[in-house]
PDB file of N, CA and C in Angstrom:
ATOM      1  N   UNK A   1       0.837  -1.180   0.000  1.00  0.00           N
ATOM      2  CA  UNK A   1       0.000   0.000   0.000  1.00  0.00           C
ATOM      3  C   UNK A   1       0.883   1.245   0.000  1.00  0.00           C
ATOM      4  N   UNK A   2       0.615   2.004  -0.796  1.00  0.00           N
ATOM      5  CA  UNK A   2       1.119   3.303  -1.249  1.00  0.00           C
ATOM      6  C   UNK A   2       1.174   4.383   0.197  1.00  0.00           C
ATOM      7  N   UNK A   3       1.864   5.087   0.609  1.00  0.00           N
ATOM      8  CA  UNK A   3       1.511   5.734   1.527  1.00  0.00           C
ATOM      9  C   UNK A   3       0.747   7.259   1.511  1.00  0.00           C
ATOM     10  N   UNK A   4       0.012   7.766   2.265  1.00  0.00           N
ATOM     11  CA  UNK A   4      -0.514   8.743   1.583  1.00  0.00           C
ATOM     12  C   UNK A   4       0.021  10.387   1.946  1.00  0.00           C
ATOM     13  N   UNK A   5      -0.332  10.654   0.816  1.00  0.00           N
ATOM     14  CA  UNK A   5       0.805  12.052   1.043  1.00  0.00           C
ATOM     15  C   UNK A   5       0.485  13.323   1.978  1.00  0.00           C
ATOM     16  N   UNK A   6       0.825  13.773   2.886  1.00  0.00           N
ATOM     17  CA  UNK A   6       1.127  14.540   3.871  1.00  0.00           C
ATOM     18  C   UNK A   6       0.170  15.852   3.630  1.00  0.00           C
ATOM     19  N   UNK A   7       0.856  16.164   2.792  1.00  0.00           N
ATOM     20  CA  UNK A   7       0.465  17.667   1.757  1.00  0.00           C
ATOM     21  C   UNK A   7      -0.729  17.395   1.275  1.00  0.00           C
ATOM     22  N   UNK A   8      -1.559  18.510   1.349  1.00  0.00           N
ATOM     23  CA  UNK A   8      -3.119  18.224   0.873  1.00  0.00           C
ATOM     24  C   UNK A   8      -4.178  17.750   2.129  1.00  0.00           C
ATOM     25  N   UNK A   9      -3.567  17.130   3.647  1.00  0.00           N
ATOM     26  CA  UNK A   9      -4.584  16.837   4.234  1.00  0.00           C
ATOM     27  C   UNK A   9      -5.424  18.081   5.080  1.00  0.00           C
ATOM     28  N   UNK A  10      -7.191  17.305   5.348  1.00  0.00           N
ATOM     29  CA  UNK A  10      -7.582  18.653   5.399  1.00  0.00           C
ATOM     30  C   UNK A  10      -7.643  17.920   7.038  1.00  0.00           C
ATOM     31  N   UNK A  11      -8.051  19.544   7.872  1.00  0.00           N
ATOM     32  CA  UNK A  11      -8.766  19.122   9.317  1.00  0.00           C
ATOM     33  C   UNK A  11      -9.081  17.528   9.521  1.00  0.00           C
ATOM     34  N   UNK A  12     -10.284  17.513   8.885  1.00  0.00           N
ATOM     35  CA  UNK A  12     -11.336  16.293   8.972  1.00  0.00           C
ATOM     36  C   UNK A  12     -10.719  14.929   8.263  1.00  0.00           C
ATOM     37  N   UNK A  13      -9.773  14.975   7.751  1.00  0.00           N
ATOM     38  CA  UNK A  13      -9.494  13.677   7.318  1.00  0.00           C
ATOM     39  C   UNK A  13      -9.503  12.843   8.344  1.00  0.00           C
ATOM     40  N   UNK A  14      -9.193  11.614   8.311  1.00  0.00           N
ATOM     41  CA  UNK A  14      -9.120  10.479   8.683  1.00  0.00           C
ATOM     42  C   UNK A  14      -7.700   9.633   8.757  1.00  0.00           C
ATOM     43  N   UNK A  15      -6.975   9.544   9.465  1.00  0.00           N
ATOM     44  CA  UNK A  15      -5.234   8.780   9.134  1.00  0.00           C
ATOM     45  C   UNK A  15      -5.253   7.325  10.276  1.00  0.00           C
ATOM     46  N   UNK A  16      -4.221   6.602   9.043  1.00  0.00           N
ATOM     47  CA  UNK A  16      -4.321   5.177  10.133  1.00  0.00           C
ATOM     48  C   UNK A  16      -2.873   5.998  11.403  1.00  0.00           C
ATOM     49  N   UNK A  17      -2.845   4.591  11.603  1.00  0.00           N
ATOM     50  CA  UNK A  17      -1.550   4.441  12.599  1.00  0.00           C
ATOM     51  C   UNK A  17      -0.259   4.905  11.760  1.00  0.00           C
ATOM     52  N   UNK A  18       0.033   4.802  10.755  1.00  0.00           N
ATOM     53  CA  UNK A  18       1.036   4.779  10.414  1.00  0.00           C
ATOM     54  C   UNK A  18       1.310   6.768   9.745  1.00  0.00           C
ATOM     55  N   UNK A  19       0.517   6.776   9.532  1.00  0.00           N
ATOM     56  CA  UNK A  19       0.116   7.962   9.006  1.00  0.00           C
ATOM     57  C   UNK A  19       0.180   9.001  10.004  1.00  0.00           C
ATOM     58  N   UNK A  20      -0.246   8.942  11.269  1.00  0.00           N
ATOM     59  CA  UNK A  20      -0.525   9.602  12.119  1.00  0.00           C
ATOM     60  C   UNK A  20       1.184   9.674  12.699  1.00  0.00           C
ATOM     61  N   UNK A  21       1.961   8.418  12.987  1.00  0.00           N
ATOM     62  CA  UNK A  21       3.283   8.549  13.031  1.00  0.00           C
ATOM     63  C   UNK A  21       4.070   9.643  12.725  1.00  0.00           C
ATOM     64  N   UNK A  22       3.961   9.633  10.942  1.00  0.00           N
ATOM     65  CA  UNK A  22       4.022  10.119  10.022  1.00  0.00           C
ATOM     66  C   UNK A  22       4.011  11.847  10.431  1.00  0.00           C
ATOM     67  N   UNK A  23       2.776  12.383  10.454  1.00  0.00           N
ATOM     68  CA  UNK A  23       2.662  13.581  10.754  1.00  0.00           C
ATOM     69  C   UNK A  23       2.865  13.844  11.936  1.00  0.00           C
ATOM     70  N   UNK A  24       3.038  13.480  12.679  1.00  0.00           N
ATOM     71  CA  UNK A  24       3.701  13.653  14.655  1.00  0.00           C
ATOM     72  C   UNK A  24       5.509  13.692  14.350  1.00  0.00           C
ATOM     73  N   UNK A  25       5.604  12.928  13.727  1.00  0.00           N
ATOM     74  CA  UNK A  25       7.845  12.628  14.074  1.00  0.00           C
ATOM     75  C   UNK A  25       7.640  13.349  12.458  1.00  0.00           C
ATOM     76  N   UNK A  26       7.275  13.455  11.461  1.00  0.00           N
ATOM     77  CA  UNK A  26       7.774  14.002  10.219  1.00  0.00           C
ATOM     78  C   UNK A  26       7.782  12.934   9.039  1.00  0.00           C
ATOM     79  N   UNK A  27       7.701  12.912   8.040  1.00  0.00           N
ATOM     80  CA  UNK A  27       7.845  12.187   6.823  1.00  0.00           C
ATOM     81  C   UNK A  27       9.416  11.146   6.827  1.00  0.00           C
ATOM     82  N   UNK A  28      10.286  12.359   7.369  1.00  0.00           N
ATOM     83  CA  UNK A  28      11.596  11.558   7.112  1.00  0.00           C
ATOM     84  C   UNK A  28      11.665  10.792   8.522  1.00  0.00           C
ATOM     85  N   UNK A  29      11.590  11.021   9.335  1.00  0.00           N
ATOM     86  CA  UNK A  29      11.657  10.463  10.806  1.00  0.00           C
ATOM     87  C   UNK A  29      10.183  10.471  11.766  1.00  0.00           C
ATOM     88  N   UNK A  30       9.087   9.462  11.141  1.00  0.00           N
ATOM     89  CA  UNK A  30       8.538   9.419  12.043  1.00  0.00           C
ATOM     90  C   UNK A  30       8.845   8.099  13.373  1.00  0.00           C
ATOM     91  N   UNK A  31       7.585   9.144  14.259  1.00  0.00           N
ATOM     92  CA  UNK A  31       7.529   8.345  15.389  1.00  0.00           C
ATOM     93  C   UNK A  31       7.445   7.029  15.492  1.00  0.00           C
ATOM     94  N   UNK A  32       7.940   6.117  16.147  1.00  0.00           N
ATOM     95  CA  UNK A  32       7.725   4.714  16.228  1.00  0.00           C
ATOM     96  C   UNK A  32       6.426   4.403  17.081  1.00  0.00           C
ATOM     97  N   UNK A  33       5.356   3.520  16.332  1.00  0.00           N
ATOM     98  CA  UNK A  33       4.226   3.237  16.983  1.00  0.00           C
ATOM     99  C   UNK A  33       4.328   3.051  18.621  1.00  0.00           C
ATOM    100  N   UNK A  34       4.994   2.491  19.049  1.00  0.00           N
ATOM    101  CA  UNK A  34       4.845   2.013  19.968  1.00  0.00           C
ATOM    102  C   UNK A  34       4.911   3.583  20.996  1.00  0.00           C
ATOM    103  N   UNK A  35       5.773   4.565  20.427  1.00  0.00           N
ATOM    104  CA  UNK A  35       6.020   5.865  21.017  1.00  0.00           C
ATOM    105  C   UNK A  35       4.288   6.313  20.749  1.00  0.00           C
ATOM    106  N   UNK A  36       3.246   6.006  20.080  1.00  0.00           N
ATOM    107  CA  UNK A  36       2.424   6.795  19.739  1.00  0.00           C
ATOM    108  C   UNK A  36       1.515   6.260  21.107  1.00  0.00           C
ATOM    109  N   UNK A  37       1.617   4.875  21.226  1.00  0.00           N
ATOM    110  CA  UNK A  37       0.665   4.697  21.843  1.00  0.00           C
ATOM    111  C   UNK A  37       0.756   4.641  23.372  1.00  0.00           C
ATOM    112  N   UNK A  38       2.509   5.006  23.945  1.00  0.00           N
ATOM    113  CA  UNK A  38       2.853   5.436  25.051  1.00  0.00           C
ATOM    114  C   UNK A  38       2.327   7.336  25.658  1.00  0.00           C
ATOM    115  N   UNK A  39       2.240   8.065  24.405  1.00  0.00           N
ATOM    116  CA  UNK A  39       2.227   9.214  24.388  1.00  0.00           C
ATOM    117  C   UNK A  39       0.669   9.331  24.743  1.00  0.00           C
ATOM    118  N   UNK A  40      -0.299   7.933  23.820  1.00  0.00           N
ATOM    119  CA  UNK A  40      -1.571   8.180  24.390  1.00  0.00           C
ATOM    120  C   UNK A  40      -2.018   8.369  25.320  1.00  0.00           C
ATOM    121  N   UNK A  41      -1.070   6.977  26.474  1.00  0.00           N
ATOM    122  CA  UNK A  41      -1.549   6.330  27.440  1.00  0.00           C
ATOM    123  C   UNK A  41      -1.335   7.393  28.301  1.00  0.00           C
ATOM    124  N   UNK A  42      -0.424   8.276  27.808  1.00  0.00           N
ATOM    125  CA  UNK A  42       0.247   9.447  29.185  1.00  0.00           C
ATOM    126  C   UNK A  42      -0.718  10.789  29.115  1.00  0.00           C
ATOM    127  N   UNK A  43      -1.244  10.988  27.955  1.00  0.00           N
ATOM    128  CA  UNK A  43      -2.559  12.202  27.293  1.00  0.00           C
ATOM    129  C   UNK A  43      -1.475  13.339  26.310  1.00  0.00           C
ATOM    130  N   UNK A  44      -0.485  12.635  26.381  1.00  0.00           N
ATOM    131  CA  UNK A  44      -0.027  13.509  25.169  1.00  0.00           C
ATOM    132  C   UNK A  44      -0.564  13.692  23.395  1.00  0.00           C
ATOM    133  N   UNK A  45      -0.965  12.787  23.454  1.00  0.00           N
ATOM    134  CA  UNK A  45      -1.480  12.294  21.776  1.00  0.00           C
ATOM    135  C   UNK A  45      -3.167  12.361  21.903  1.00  0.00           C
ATOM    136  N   UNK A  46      -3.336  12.052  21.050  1.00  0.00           N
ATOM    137  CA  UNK A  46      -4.822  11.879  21.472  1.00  0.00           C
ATOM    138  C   UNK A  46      -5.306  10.695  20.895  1.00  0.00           C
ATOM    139  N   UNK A  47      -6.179  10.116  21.462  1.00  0.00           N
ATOM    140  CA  UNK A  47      -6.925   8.998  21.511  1.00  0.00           C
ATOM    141  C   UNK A  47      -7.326   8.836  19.949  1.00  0.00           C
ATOM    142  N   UNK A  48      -6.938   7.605  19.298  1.00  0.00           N
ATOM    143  CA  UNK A  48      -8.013   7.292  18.138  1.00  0.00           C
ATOM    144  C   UNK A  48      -9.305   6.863  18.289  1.00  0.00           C
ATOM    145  N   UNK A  49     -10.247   7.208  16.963  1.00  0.00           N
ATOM    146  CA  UNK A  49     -11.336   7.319  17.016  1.00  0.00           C
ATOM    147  C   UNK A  49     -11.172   5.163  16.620  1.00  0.00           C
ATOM    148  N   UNK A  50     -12.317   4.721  17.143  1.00  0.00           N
ATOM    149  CA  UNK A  50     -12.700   3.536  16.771  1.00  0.00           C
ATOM    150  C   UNK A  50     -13.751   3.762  15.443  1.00  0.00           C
ATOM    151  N   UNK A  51     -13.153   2.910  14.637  1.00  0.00           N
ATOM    152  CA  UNK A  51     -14.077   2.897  13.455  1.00  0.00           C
ATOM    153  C   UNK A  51     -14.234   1.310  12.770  1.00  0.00           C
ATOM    154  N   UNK A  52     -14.128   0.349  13.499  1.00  0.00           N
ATOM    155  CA  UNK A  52     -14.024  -1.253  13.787  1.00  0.00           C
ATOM    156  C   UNK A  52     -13.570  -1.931  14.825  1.00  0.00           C
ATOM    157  N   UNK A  53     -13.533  -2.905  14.733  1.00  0.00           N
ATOM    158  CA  UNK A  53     -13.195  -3.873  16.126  1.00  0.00           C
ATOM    159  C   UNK A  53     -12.017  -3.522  15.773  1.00  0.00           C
ATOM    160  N   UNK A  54     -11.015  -3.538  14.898  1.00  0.00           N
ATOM    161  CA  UNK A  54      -9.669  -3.556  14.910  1.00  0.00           C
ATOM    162  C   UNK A  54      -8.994  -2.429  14.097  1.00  0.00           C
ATOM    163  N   UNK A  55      -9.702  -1.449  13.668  1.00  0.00           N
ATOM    164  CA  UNK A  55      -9.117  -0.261  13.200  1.00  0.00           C
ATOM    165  C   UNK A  55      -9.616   0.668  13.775  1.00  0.00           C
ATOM    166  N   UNK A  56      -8.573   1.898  14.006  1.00  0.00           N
ATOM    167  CA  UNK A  56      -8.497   3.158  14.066  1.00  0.00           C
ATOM    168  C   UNK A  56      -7.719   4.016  13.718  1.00  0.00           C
ATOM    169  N   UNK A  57      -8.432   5.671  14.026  1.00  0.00           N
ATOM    170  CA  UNK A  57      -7.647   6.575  13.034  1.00  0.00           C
ATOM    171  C   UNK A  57      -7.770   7.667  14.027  1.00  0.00           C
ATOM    172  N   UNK A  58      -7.071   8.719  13.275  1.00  0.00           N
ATOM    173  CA  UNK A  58      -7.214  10.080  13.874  1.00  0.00           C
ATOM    174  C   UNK A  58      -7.552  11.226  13.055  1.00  0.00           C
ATOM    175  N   UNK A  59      -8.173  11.853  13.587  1.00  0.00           N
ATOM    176  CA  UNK A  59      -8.364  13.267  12.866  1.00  0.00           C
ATOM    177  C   UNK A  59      -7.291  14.510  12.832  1.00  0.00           C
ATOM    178  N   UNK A  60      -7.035  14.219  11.348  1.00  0.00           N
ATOM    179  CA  UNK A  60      -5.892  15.272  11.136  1.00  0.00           C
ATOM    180  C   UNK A  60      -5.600  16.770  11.819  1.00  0.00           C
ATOM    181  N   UNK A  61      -6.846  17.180  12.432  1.00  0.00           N
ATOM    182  CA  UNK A  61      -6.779  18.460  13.062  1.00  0.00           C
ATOM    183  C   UNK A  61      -6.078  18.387  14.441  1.00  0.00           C
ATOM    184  N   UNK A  62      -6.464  17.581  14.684  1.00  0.00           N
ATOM    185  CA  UNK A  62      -5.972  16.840  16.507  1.00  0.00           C
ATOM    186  C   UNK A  62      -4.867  16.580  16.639  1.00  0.00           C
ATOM    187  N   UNK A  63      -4.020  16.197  15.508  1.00  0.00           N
ATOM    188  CA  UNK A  63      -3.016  16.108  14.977  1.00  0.00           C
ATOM    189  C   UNK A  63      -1.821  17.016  15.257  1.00  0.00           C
ATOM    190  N   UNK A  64      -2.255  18.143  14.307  1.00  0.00           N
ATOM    191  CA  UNK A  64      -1.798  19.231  13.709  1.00  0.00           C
ATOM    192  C   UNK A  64      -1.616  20.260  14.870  1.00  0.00           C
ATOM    193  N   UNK A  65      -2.552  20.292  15.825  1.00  0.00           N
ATOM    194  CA  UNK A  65      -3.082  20.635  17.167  1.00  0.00           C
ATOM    195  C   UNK A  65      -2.216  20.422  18.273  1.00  0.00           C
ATOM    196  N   UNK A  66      -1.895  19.391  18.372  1.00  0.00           N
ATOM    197  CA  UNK A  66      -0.429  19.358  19.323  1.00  0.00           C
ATOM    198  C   UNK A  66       0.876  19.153  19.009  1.00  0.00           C
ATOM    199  N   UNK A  67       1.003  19.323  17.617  1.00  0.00           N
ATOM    200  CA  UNK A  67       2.217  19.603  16.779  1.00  0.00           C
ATOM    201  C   UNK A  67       2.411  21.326  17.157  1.00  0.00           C
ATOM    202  N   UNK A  68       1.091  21.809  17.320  1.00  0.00           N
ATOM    203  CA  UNK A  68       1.212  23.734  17.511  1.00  0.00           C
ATOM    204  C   UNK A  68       1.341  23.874  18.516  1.00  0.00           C
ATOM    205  N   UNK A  69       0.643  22.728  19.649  1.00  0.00           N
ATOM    206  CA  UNK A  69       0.830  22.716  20.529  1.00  0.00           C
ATOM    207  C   UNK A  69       2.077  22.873  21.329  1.00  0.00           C
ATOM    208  N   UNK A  70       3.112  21.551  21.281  1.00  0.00           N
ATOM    209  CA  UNK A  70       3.973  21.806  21.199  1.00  0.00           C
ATOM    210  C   UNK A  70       4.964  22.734  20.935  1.00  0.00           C
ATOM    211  N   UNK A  71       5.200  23.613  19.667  1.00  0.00           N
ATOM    212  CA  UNK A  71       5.592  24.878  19.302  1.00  0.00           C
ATOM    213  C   UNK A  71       5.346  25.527  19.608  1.00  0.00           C
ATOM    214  N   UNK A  72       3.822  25.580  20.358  1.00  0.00           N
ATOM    215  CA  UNK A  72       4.074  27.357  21.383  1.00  0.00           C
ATOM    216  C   UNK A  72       4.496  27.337  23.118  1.00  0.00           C
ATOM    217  N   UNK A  73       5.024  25.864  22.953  1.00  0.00           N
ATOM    218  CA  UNK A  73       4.890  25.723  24.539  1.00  0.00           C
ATOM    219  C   UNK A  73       6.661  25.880  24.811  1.00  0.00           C
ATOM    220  N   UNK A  74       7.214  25.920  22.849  1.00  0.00           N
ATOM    221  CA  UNK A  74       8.824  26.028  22.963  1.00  0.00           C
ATOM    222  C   UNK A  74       8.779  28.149  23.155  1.00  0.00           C
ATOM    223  N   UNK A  75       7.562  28.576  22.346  1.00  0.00           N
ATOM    224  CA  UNK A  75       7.301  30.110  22.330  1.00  0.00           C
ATOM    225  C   UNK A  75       7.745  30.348  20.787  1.00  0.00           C
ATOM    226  N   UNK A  76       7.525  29.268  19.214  1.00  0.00           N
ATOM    227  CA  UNK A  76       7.350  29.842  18.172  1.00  0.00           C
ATOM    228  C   UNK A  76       6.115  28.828  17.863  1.00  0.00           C
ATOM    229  N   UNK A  77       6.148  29.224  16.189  1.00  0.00           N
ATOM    230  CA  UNK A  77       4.586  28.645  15.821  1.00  0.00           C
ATOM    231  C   UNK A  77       5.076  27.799  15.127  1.00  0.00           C
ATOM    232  N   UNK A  78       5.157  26.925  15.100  1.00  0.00           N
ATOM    233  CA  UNK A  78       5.454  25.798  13.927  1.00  0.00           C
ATOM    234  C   UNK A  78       5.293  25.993  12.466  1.00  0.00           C
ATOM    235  N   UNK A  79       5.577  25.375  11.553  1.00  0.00           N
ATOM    236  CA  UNK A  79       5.927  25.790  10.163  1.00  0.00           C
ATOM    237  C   UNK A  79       4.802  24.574   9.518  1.00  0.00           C
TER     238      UNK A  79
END
C-alpha cells in the first residue's frame, strides 16, 4: 500500500496508525508506533477514534493541534 501524502490533508481527514506517526515525528523520521501509543496512554497524543473492532484513526486536526501545541509551549509557531 502506497503511503498517503502529507500535503493536501484537510482538518477532517481520517489517518491510520502509520500515518498519524508520520505527521507527529515528520515524513523523514517518524515516530515509532509504539512511542504513539505510550504518548496516548500518558494524554499527550490523542486517543483514536474507533471505526471497527480492529481499526483506528485520527483526525488530522488533533493532529496538527499538538504539533502547535507543542511549538508554542517552545514560544514559536510551527511551520
Amino acid at each position: 500500500m502506497d503511503a498517503i501524502p502529507l500535503i493536501g490533508l484537510c482538518d477532517d481527514d481520517l489517518v491510520d496508525e502509520a500515518t498519524a506517526c508520520r505527521l507527529i515525528g515528520g515524513s523523514n523520521t517518524p515516530i515509532h508506533r509504539s512511542t504513539l501509543w505510550r504518548g496516548i496512554h500518558a494524554g499527550r497524543y490523542p486517543k483514536p477514534l474507533k471505526i471497527g473492532p480492529s481499526s483506528n484513526r485520527w483526525r488530522v486536526g488533533e493532529l496538527k493541534a499538538i504539533i502547535d501545541q507543542a511549538a508554542a509551549d517552545r514560544g514559536e509557531r510551527a511551520a
